[in-house]
Protein backbone atom coordinates (compact mmCIF):
# COMPACT_ATOMS: atom_id res chain seq x y z
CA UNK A 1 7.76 27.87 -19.40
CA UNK A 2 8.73 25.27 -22.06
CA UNK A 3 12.62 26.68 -22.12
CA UNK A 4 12.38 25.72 -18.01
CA UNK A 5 11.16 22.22 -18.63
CA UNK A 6 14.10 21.44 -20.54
CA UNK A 7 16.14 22.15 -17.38
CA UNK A 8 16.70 19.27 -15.12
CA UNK A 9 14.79 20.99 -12.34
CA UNK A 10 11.84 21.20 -14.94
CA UNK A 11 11.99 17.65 -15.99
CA UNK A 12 11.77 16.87 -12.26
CA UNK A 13 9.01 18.66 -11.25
CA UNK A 14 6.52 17.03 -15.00
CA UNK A 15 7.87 13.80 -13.20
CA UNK A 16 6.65 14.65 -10.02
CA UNK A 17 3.28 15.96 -11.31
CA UNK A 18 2.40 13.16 -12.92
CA UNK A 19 3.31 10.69 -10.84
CA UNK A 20 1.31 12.41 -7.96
CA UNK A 21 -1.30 13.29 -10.32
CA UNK A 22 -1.47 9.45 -11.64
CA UNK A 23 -1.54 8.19 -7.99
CA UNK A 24 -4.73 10.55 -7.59
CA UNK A 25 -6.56 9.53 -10.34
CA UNK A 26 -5.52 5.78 -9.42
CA UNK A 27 -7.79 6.17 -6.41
CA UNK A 28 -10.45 8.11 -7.67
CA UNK A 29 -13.70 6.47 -8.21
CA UNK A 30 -15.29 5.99 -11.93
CA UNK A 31 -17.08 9.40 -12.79
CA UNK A 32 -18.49 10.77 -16.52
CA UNK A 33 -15.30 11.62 -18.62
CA UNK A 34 -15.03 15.05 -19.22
CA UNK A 35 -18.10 15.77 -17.63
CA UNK A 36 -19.93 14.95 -20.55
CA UNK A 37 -18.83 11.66 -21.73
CA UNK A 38 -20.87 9.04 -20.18
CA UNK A 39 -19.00 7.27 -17.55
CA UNK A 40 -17.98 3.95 -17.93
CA UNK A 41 -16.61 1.04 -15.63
CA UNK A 42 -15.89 -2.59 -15.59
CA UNK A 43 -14.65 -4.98 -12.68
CA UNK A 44 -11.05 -6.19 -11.96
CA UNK A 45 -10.56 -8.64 -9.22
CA UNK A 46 -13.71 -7.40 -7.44
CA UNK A 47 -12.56 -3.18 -7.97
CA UNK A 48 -14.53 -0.75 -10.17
CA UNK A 49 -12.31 0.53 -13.10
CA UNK A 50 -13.02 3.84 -14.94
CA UNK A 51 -10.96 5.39 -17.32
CA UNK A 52 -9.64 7.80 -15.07
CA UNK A 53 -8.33 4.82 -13.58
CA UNK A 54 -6.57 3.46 -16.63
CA UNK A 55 -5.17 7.20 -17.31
CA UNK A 56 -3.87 7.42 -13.67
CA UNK A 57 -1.63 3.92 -14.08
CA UNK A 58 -0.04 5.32 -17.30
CA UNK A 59 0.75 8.57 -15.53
CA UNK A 60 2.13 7.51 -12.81
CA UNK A 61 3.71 4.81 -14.71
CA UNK A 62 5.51 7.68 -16.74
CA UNK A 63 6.14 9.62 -13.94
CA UNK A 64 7.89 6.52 -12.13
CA UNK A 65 10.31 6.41 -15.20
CA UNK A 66 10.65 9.54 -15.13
CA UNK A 67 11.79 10.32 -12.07
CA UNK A 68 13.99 6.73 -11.72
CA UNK A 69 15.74 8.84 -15.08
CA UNK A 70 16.27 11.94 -13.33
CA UNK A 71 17.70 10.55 -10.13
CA UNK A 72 19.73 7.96 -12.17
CA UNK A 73 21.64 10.80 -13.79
C-alpha cells in the first residue's frame, strides 16, 4: 500500500480523501472527541466550532494543495 502512494495515482487519491474527508468534517456538528474526550465548542461569527471542525479546515486545506500539486504537474 505505501509503495502505491508514492505513485502519482496514489498521491491523488490521499489528496482526494482528505479533501473530501475535510469538507465532511467541516460540516459536521461539535460531538465528544474520540468518543470519550469531552466535547468542546466555541462561537465564530454566530457558528458552533468543535474540533472536528478545526481538523476538517486543515484537511481539506492539505488536500486543496495537494491536489492543486498533482494537477499542476
Amino acid at each position: 500500500m505505501c509503495n502505491y502512494m508514492e505513485s502519482g495515482d496514489g498521491k491523488m487519491l490521499c489528496a482526494w480523501v482528505a479533501t473530501l474527508g475535510g469538507a465532511h468534517l467541516l460540516v459536521t456538528s461539535p460531538q465528544p472527541v474520540l468518543n470519550f474526550l469531552p466535547s468542546f465548542s466555541f462561537s465564530v461569527m454566530g457558528r458552533e466550532v468543535g474540533a472536528q471542525n478545526i481538523l476538517g479546515l486543515v484537511l481539506t486545506g492539505c488536500g486543496v494543495c495537494c491536489l492543486m500539486n498533482c494537477y499542476g504537474e
